[in-house]
Structure formats: C-alpha cells, structure tokens
C-alpha atoms as a PDB file:
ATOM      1  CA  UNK A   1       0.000   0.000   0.000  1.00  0.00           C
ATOM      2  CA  UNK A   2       2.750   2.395   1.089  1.00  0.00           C
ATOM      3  CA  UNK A   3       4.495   1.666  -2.431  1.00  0.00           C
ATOM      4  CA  UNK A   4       1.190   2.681  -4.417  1.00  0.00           C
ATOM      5  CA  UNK A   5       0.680   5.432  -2.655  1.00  0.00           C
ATOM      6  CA  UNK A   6       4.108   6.464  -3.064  1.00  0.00           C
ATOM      7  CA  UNK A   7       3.747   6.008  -6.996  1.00  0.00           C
ATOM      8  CA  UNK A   8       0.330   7.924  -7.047  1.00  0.00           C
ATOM      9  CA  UNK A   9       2.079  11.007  -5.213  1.00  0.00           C
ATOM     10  CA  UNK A  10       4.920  10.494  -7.855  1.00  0.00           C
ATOM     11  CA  UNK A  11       2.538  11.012 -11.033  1.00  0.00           C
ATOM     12  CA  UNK A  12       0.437  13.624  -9.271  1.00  0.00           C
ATOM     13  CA  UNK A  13       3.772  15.848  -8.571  1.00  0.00           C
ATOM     14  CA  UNK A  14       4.599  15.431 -12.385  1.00  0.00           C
ATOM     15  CA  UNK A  15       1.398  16.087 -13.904  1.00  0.00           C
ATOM     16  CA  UNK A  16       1.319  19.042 -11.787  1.00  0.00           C
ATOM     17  CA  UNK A  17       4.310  20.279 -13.110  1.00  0.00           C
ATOM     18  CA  UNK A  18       3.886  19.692 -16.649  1.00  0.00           C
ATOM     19  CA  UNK A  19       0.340  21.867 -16.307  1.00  0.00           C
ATOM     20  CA  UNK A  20       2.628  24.539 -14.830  1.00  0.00           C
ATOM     21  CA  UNK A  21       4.766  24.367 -17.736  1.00  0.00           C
ATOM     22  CA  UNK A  22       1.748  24.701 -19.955  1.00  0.00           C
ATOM     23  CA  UNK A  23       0.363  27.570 -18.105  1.00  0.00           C
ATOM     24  CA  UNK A  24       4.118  29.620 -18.918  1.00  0.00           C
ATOM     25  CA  UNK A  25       3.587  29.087 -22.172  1.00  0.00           C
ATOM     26  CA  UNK A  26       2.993  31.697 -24.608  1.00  0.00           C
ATOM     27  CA  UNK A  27       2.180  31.763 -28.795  1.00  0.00           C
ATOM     28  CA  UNK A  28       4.775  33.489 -30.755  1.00  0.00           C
ATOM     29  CA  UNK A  29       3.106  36.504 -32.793  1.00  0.00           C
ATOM     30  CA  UNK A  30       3.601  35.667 -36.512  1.00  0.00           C
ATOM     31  CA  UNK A  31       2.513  37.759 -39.216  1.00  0.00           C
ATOM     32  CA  UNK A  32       0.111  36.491 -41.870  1.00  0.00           C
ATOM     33  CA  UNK A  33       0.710  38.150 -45.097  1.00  0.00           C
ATOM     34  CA  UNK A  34      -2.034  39.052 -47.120  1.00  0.00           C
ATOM     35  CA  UNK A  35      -2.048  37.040 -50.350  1.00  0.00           C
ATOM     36  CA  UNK A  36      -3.499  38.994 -53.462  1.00  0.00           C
ATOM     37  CA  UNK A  37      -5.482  37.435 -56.201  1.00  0.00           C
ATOM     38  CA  UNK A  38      -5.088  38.359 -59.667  1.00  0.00           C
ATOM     39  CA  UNK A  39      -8.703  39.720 -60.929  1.00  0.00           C
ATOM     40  CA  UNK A  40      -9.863  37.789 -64.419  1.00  0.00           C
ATOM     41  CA  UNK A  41     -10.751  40.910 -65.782  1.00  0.00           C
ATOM     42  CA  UNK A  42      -8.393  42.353 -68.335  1.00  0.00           C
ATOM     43  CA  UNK A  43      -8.738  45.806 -71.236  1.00  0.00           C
ATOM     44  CA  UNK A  44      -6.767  46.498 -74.252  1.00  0.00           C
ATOM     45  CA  UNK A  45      -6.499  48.758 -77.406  1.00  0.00           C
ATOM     46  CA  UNK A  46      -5.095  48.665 -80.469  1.00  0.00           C
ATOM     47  CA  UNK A  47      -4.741  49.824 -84.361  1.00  0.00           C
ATOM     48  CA  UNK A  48      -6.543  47.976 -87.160  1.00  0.00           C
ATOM     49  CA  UNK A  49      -5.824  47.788 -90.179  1.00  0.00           C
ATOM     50  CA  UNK A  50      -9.652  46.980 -92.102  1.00  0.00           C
ATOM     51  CA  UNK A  51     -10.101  45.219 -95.642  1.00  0.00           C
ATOM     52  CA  UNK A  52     -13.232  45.482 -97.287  1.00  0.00           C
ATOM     53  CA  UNK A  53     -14.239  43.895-100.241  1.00  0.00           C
ATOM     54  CA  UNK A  54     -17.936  44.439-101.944  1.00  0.00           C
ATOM     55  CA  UNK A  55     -20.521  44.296-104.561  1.00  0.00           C
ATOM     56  CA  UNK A  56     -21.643  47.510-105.783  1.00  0.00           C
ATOM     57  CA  UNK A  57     -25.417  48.249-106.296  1.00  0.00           C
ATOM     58  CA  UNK A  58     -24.938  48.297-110.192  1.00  0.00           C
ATOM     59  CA  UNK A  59     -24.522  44.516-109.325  1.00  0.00           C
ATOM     60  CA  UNK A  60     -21.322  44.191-111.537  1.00  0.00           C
ATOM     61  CA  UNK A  61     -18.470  46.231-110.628  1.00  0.00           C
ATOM     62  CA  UNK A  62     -16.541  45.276-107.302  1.00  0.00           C
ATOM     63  CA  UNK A  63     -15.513  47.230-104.527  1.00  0.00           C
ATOM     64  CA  UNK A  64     -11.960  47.264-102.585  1.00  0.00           C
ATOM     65  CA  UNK A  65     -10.914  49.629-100.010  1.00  0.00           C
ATOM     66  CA  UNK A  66      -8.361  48.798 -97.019  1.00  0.00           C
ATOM     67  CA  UNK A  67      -8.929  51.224 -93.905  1.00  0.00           C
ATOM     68  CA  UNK A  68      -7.000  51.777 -90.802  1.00  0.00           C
ATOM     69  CA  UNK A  69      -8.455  52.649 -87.122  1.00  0.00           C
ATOM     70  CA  UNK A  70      -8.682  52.005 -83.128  1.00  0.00           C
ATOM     71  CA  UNK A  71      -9.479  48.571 -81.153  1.00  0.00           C
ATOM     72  CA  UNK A  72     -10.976  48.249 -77.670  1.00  0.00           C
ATOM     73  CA  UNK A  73     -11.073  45.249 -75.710  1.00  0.00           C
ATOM     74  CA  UNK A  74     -12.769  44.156 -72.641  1.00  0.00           C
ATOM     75  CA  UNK A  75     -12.381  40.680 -71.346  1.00  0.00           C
ATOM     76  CA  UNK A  76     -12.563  38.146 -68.364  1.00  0.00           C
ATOM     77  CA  UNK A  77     -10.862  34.752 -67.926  1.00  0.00           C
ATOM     78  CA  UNK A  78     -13.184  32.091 -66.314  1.00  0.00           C
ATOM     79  CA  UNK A  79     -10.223  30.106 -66.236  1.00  0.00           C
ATOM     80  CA  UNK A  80      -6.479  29.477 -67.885  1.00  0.00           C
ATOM     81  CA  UNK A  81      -8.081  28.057 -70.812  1.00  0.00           C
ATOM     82  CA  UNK A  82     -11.732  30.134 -71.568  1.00  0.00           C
ATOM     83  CA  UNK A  83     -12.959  33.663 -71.307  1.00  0.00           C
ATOM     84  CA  UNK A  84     -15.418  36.151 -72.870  1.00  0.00           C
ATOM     85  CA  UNK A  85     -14.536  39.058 -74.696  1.00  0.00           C
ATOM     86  CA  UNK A  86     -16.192  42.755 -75.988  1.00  0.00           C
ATOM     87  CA  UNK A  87     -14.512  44.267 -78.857  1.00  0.00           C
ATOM     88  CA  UNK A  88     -15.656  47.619 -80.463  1.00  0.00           C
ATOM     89  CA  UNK A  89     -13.714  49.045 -83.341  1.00  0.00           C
ATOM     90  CA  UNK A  90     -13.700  51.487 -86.536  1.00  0.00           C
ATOM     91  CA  UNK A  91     -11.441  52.034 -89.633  1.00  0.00           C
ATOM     92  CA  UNK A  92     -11.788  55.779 -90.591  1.00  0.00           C
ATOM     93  CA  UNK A  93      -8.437  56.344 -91.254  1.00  0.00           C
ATOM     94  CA  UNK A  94      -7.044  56.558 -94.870  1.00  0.00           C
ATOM     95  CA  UNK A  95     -10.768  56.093 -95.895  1.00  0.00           C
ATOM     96  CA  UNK A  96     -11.174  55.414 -99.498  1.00  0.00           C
ATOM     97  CA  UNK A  97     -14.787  54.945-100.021  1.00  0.00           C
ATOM     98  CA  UNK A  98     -15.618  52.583 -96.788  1.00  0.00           C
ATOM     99  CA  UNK A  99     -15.576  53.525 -93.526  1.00  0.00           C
ATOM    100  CA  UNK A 100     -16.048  50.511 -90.928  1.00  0.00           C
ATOM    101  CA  UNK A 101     -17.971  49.943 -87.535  1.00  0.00           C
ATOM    102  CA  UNK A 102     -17.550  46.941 -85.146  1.00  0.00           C
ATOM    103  CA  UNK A 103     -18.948  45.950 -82.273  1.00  0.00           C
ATOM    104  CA  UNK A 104     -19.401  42.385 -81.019  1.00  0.00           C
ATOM    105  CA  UNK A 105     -19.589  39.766 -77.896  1.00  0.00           C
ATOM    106  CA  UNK A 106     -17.306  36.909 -78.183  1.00  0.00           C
ATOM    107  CA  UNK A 107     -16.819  33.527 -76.380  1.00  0.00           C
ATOM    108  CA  UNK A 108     -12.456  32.934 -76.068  1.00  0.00           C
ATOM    109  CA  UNK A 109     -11.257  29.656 -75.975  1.00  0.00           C
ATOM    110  CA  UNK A 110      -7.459  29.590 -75.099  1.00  0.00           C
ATOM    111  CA  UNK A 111      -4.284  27.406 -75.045  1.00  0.00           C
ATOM    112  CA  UNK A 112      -0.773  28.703 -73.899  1.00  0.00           C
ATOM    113  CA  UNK A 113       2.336  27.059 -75.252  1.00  0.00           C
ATOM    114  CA  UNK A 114       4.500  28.079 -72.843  1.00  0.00           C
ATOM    115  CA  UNK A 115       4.286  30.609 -69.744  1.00  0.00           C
ATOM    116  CA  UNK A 116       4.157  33.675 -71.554  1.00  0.00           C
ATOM    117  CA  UNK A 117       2.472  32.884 -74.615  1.00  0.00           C
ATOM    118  CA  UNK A 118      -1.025  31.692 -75.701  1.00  0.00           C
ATOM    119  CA  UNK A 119      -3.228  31.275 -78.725  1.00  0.00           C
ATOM    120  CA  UNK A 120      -7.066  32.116 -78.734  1.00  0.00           C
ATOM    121  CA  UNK A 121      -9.674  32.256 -81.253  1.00  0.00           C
ATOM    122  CA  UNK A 122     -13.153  33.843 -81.116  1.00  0.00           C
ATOM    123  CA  UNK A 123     -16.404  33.172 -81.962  1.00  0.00           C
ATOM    124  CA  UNK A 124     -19.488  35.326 -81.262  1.00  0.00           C
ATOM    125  CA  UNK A 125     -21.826  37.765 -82.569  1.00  0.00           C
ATOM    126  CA  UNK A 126     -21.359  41.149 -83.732  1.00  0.00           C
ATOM    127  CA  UNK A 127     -23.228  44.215 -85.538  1.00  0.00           C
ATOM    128  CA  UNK A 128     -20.590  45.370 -88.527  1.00  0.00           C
ATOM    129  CA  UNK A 129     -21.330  48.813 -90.803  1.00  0.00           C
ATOM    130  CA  UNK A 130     -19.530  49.527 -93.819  1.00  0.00           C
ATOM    131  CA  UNK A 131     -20.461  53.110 -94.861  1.00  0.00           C
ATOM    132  CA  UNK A 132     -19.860  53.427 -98.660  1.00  0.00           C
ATOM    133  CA  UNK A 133     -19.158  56.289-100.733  1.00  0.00           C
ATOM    134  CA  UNK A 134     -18.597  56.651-104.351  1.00  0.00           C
ATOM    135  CA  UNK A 135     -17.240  59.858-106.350  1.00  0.00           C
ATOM    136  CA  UNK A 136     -20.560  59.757-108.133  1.00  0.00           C
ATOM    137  CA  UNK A 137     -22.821  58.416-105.536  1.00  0.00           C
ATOM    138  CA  UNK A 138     -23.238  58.861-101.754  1.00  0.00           C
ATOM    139  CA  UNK A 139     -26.822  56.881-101.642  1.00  0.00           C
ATOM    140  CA  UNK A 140     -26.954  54.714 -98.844  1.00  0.00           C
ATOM    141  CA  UNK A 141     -27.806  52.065-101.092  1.00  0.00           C
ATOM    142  CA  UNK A 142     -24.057  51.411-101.058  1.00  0.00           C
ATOM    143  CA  UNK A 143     -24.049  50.528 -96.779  1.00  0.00           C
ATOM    144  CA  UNK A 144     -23.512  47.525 -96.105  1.00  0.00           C
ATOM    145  CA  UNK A 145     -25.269  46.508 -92.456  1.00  0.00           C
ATOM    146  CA  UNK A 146     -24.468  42.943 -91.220  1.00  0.00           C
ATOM    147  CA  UNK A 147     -25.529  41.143 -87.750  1.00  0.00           C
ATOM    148  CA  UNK A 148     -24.223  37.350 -87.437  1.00  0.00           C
ATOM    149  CA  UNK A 149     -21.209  35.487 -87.175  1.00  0.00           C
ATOM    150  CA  UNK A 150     -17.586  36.592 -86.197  1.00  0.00           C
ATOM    151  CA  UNK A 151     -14.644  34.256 -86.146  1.00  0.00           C
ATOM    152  CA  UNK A 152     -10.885  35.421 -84.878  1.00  0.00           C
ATOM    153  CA  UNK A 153      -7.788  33.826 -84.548  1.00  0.00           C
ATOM    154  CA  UNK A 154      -5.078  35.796 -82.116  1.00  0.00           C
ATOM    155  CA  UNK A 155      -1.847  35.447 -79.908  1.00  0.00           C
ATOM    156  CA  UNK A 156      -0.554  37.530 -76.845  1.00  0.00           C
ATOM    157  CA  UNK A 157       2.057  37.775 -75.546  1.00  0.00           C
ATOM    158  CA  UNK A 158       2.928  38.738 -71.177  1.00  0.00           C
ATOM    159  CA  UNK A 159       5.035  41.426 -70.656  1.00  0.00           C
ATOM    160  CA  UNK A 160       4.613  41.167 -66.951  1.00  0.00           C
ATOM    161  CA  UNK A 161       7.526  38.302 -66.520  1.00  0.00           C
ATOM    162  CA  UNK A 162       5.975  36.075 -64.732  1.00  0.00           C
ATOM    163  CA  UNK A 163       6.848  32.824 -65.309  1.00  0.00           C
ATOM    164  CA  UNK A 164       4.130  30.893 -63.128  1.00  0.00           C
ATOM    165  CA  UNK A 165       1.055  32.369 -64.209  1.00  0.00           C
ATOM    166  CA  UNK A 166      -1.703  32.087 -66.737  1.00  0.00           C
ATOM    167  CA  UNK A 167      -4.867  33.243 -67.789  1.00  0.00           C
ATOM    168  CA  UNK A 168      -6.814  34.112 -65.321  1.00  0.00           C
ATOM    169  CA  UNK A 169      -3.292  34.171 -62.852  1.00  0.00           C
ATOM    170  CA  UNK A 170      -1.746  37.030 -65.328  1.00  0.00           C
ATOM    171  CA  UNK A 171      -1.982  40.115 -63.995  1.00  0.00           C
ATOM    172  CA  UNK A 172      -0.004  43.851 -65.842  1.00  0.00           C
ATOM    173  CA  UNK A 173       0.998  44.203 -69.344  1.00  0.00           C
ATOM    174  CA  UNK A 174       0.974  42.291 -72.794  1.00  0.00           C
ATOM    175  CA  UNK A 175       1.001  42.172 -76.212  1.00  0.00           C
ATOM    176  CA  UNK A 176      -1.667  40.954 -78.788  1.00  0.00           C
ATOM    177  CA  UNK A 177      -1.989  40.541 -82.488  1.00  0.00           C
ATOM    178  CA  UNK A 178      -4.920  39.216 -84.107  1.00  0.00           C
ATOM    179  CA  UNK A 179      -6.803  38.755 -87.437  1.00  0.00           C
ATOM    180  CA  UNK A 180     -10.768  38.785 -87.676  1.00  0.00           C
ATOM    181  CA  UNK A 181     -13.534  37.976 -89.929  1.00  0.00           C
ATOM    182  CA  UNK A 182     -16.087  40.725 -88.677  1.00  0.00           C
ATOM    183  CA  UNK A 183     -18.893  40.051 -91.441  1.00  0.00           C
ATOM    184  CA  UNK A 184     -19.749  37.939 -94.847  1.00  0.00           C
ATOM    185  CA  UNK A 185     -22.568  38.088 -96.958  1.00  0.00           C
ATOM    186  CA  UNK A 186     -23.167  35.736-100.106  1.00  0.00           C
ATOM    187  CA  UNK A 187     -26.264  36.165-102.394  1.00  0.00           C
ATOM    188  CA  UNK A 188     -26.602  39.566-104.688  1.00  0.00           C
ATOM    189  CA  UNK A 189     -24.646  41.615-103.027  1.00  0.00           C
ATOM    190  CA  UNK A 190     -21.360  39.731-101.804  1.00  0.00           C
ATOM    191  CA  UNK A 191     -19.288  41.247 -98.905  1.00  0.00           C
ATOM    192  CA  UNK A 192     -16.584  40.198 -96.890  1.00  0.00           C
ATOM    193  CA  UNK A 193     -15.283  42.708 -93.996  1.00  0.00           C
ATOM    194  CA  UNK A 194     -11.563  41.465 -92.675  1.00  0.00           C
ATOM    195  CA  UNK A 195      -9.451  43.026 -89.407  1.00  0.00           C
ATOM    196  CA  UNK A 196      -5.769  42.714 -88.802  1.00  0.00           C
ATOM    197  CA  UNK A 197      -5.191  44.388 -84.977  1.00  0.00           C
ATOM    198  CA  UNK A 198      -2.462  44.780 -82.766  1.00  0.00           C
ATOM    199  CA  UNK A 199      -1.851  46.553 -79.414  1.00  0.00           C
ATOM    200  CA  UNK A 200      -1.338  46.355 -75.414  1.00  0.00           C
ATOM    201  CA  UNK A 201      -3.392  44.882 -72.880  1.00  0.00           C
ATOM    202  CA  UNK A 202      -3.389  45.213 -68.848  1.00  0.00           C
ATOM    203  CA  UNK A 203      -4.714  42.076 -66.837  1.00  0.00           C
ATOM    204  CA  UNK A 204      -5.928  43.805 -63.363  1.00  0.00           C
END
C-alpha cells in the first residue's frame, strides 16, 4: 500500500508540473501576409488595319478599299483556358470609299504554349457597318449593315515576366496581335469585312 501510494504522489507531482509548464507558455506573434489574387478581368487597345471587299449596287463592278483605325477590348478569364470578350472598333483612317464599324460579344477559348504565350480564337456575334461612298454616288444604297457570325484567330504575348502564371493568374501588361472575320454576306450583293489588330493589354 505504502508503495502505491508512493507512486500515485509520484505522477500527481509530475502532472502538476507539466500543467505549470503549460500555463508559462505563450504563442509566438507571426505575421500572416495578405495574399493577393489576380482579378480575371483584363482591357486592351489597339490599331486595325480593315479590308473590305464588296458588290456595288450596279450589281457588276466590285468594290476594294483597305482602312486603318482604333481597337478596344474588354475581357474576363473564367479560367487558364476560356474567357469572354467585348470588342468595339472602326477604320476611318485613310478612308477610301468605306468607312467601318464593329462591335461584337465573343466567347475565347485559349491554349498557352509556354508561360508567356497563348493562342485564342473567337467566336461570337457582332453588328458590322460599312459606310460606302462613291465619287458619283453617296446613296446609302451602297451601306452595307451585317448582324451574325464573327470568327478570330489571335496570340498575346505577357510582358509582366511572370513565369508561373496564366490566364486568369496574369496580372499587368501584354502584347496581342490578331486577325478577324467581322462580317460575310453571299447572295446579290457579296461582302466580306476582314481586321488585322495589334496593341497592349493590362490584366488587373
């Protein structure tokens, strides 16, 4: 009995002790740094470069006229590999006879080949205007009006450096080049309304 007792006193003077030691104890203060998220949402602009090609009302003689003008872009990456994109643009620069309006909503699928660099084509709908002009005729007859389909094929290009991110991760400056289809029209009156852009973008 003396022996158990003995033990029992033994255990209760180290548990007490080790409660002590827990009671001295104090947390170190650490700082938790903030951590930022990129936002998906991205602008650019650009020049064009616009090449129109059209029946005339006469319904034989063809139309050509090449255009340059201003690109804006708002976008937002779901994801590394899909966004949506606005574009609005116009060619009224060097105007020969056709002066070109674009606006238009575009679904942006995405691949990058490498941490800097991806591909993307578009697809969506737009509303393009060609206003025509002729030295002998300014009837609006000669407008061409289109709402439908609008393809795109583009690259871009981070200026921001880093090496870890994409997509929706990017976040400052890049480059872009791209080449659209804004319109076509078969029947009487054939059309076909091309863009070439290039320019800057900032990923917020």
């Amino acid at each position: 009995m003396k022996k158990l007792l003995n033990t029992l006193a033994l255990l209760a003077l180290v548990a007490g002790s080790q409660a002590q030691a827990g009671k001295n104890y104090e947390p170190a203060d650490s700082d938790v740094l903030p951590v930022e998220i990129p936002s998906p949402l991205y602008v650019g602009v650009g020049g064009i470069w616009s090449g129109v090609s059209r029946d005339c009302c006469d319904g034989v003689s063809r139309r050509k006229d090449s255009t340059y003008g201003e690109l804006v872009r708002l976008g937002y990456d779901f994801n590394p590999f899909f966004g949506v994109e606005a574009r609005a643009l116009q060619g009224n620069l060097g105007v020969d006879f056709a002066k070109t309006t674009h606006y238009g909503i575009y679904l942006k699928p995405q691949y990058h080949i490498n941490a800097l660099t991806n591909i993307y084509s578009l697809a969506g709908y737009g509303h393009t205007t060609v206003a025509c002009t002729t030295a002998d005729s300014k009837s609006s007859k000669q407008d061409f009006n289109k709402n439908g389909l609008s393809i795109g094929l583009g690259v871009e290009y981070d200026l921001s450096g880093d090496q870890g991110v994409q997509g929706d991760e990017e976040e400052g400056w890049g480059l872009f080049a791209d080449w659209q289809n804004l319109a076509r029209q078969d029947g009487k009156y054939k059309a076909n309304v091309n863009v070439v852009s290039a320019g800057v973008t900032y990923d917020f």
